[in-house]
PDB file of N, CA and C in Angstrom:
ATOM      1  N   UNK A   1       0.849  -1.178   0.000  1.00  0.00           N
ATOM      2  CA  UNK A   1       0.000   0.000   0.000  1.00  0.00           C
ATOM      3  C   UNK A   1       0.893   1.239   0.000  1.00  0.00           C
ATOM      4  N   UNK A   2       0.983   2.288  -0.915  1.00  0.00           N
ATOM      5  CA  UNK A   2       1.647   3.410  -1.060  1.00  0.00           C
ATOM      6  C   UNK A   2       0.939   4.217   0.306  1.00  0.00           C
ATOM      7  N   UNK A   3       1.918   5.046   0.111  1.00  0.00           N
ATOM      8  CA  UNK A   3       2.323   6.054   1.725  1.00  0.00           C
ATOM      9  C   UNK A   3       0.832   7.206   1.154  1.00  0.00           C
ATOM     10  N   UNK A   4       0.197   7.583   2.053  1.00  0.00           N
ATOM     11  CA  UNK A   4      -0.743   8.745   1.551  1.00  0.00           C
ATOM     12  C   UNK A   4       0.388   9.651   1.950  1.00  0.00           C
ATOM     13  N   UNK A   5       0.290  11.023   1.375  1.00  0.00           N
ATOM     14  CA  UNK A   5       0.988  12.623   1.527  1.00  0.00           C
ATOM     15  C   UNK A   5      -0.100  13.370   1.598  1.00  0.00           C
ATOM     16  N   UNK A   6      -0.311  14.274   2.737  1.00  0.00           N
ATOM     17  CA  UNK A   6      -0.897  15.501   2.379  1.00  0.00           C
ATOM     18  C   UNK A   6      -0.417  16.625   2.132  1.00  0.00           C
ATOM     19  N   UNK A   7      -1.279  17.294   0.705  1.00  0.00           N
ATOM     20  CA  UNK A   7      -0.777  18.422   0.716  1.00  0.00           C
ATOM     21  C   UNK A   7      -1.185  19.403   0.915  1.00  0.00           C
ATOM     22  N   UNK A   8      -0.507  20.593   1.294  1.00  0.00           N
ATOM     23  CA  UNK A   8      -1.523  21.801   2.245  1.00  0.00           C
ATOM     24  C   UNK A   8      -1.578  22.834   1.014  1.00  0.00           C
ATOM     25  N   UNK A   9      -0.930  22.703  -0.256  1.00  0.00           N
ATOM     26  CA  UNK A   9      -0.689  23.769  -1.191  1.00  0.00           C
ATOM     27  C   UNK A   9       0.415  23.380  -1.828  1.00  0.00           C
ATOM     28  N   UNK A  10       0.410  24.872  -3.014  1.00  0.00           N
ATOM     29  CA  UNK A  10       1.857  25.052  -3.805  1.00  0.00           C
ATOM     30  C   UNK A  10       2.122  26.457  -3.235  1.00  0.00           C
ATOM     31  N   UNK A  11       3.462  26.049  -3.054  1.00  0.00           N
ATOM     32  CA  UNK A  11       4.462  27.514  -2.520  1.00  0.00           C
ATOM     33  C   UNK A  11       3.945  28.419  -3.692  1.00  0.00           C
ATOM     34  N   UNK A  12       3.954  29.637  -3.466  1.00  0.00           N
ATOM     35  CA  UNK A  12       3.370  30.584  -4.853  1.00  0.00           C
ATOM     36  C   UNK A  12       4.441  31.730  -4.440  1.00  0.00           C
ATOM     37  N   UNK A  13       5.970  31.688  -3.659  1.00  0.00           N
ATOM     38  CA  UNK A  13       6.655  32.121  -4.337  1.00  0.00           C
ATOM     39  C   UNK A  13       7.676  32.744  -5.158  1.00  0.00           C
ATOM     40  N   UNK A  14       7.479  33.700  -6.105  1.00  0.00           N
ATOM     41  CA  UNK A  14       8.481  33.773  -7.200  1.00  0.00           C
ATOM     42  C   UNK A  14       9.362  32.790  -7.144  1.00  0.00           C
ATOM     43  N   UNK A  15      10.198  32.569  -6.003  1.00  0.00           N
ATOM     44  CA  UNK A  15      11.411  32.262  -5.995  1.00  0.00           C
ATOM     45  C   UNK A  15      11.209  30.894  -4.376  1.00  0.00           C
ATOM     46  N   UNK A  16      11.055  29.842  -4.916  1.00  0.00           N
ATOM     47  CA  UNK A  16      10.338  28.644  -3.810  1.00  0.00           C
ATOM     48  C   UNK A  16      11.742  27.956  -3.411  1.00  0.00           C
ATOM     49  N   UNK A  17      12.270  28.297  -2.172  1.00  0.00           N
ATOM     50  CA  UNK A  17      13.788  27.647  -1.772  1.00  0.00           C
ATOM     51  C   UNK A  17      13.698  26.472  -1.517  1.00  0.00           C
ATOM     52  N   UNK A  18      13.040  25.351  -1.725  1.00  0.00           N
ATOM     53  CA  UNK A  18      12.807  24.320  -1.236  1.00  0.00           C
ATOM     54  C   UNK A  18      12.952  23.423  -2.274  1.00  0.00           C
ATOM     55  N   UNK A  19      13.285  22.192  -2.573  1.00  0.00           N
ATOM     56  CA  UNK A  19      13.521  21.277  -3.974  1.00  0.00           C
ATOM     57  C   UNK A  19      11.646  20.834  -4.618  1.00  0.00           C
ATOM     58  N   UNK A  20      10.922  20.818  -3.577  1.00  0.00           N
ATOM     59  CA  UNK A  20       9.395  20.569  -3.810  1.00  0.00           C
ATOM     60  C   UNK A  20       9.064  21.905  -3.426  1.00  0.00           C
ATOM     61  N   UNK A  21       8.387  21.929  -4.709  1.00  0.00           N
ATOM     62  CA  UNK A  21       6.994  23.225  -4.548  1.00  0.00           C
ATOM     63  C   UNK A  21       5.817  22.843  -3.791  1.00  0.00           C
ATOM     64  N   UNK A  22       5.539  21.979  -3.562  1.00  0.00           N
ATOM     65  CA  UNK A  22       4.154  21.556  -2.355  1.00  0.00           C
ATOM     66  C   UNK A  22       4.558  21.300  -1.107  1.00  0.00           C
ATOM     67  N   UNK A  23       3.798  22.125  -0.497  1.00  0.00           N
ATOM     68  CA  UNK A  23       3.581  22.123   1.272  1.00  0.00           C
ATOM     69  C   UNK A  23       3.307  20.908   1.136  1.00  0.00           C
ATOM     70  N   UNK A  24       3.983  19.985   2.249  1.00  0.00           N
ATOM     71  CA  UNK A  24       3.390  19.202   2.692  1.00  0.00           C
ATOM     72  C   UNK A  24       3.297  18.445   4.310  1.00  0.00           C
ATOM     73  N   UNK A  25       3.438  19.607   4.457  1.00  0.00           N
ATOM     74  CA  UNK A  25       3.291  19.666   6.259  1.00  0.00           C
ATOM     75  C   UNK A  25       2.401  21.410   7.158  1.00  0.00           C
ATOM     76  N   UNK A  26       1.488  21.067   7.709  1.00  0.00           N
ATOM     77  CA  UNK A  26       0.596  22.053   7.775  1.00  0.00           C
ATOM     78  C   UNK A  26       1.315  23.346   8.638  1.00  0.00           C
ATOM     79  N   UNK A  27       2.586  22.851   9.374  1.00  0.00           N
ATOM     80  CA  UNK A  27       3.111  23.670  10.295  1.00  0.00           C
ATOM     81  C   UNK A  27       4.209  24.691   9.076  1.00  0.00           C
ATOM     82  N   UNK A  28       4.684  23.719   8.124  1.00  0.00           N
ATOM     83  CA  UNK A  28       5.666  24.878   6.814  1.00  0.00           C
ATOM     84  C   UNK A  28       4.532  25.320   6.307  1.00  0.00           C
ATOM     85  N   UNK A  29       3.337  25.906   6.165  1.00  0.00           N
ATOM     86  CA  UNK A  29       2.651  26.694   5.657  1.00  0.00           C
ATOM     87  C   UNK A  29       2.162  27.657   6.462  1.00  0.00           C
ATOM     88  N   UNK A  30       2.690  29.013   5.279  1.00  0.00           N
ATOM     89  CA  UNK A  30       2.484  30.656   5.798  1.00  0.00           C
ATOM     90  C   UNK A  30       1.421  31.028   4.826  1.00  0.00           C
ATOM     91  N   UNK A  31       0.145  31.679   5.380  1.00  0.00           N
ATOM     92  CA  UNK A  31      -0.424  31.916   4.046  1.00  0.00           C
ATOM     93  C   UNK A  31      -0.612  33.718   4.241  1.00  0.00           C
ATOM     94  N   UNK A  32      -0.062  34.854   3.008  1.00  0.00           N
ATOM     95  CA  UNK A  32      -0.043  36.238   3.476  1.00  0.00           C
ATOM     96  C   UNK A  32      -0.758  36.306   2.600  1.00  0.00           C
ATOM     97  N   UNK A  33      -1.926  37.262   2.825  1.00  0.00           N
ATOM     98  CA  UNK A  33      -2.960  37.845   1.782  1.00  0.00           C
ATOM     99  C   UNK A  33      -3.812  36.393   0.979  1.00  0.00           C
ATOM    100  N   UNK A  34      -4.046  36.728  -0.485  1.00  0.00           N
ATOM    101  CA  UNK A  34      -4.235  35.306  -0.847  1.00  0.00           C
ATOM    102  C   UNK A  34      -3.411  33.838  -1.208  1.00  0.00           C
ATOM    103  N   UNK A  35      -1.911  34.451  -0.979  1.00  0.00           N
ATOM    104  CA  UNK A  35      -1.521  33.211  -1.482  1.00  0.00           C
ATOM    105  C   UNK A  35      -0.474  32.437  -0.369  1.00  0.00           C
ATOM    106  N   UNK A  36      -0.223  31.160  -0.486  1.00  0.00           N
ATOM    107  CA  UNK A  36       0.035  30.386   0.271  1.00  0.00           C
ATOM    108  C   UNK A  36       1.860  29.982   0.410  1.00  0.00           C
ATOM    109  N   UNK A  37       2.569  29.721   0.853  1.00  0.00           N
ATOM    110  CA  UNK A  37       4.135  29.914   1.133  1.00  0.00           C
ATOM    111  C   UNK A  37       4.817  29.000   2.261  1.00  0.00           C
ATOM    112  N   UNK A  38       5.635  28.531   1.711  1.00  0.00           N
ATOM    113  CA  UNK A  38       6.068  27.549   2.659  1.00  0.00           C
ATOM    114  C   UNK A  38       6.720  28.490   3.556  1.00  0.00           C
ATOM    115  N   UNK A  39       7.160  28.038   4.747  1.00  0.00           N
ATOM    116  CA  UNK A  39       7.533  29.122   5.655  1.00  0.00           C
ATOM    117  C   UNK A  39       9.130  29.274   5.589  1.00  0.00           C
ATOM    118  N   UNK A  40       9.485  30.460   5.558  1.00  0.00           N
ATOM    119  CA  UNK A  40      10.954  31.058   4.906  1.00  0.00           C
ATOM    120  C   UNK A  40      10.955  31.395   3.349  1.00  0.00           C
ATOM    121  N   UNK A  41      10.038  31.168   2.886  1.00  0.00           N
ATOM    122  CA  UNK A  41       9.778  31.359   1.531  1.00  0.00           C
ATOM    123  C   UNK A  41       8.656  32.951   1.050  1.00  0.00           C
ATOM    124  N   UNK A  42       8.324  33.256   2.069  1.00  0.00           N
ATOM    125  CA  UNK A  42       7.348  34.072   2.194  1.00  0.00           C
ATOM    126  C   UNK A  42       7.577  35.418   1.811  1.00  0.00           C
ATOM    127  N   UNK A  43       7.828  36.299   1.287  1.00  0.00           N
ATOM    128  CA  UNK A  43       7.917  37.530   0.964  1.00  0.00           C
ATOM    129  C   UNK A  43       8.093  38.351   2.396  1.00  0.00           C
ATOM    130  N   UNK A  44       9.618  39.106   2.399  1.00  0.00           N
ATOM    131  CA  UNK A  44       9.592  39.879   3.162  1.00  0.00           C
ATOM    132  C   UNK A  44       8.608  41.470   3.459  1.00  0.00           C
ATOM    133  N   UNK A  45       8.570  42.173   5.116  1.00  0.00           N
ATOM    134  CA  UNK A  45       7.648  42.986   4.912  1.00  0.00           C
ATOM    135  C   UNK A  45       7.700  44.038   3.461  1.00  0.00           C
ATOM    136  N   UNK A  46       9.102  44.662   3.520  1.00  0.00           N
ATOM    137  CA  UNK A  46       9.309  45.179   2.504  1.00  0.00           C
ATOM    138  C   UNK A  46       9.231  45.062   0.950  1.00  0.00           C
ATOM    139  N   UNK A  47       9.289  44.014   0.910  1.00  0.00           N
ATOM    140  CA  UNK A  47       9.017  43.364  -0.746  1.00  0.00           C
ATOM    141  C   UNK A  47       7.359  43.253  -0.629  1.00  0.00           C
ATOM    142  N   UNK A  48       6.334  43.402   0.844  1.00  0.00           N
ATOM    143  CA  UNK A  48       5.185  43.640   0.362  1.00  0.00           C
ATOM    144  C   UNK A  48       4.646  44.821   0.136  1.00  0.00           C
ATOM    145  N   UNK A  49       5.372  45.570   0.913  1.00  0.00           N
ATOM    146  CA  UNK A  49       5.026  46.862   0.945  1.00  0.00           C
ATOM    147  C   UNK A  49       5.057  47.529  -0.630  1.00  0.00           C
ATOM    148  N   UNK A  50       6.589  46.807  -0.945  1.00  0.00           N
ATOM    149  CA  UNK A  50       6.934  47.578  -2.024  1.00  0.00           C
ATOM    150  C   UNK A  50       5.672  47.121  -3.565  1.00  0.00           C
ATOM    151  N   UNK A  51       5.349  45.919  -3.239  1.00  0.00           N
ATOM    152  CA  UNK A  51       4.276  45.427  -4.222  1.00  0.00           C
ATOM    153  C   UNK A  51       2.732  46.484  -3.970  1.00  0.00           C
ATOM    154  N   UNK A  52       2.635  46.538  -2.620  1.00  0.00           N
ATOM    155  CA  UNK A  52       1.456  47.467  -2.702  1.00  0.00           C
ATOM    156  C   UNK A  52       1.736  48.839  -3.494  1.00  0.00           C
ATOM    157  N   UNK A  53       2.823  49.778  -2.944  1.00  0.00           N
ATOM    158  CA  UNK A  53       2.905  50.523  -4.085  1.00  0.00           C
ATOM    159  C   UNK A  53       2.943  50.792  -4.934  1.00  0.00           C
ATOM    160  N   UNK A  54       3.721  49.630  -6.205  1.00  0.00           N
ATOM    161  CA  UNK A  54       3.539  49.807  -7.536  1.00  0.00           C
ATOM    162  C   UNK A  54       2.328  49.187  -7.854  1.00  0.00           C
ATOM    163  N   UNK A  55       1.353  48.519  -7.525  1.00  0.00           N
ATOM    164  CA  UNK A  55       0.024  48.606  -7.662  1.00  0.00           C
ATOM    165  C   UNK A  55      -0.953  49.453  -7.266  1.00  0.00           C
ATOM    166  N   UNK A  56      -0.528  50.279  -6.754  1.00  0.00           N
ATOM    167  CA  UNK A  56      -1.586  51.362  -5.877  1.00  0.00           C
ATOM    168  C   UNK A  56      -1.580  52.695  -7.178  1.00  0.00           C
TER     169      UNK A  56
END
């Protein structure tokens, strides 16, 4: 019988430091705004800030 995995998501991003793009442990998942991030992978404050501005 194969191993079940759960997965909590796909890292969403840009740049995913991890060799797998899927969460698969509920405690490495950060989720900021709508999208979901393994934890250390997450967009610093400043890189959000800086996204709100050039969209604003």
């Amino acid at each position: 019988m194969p191993n079940v995995i759960n997965v909590y998501g796909v890292c969403e991003a840009e740049t995913c430091k991890r060799p797998e793009r899927a969460i698969v442990r509920e405690e490495d998942s950060v989720v900021i705004g709508n999208k979901r991030y393994h934890r250390g992978c997450e967009p610093t404050v400043e890189e959000r800030e800086a996204r709100n501005r050039s969209s604003a």
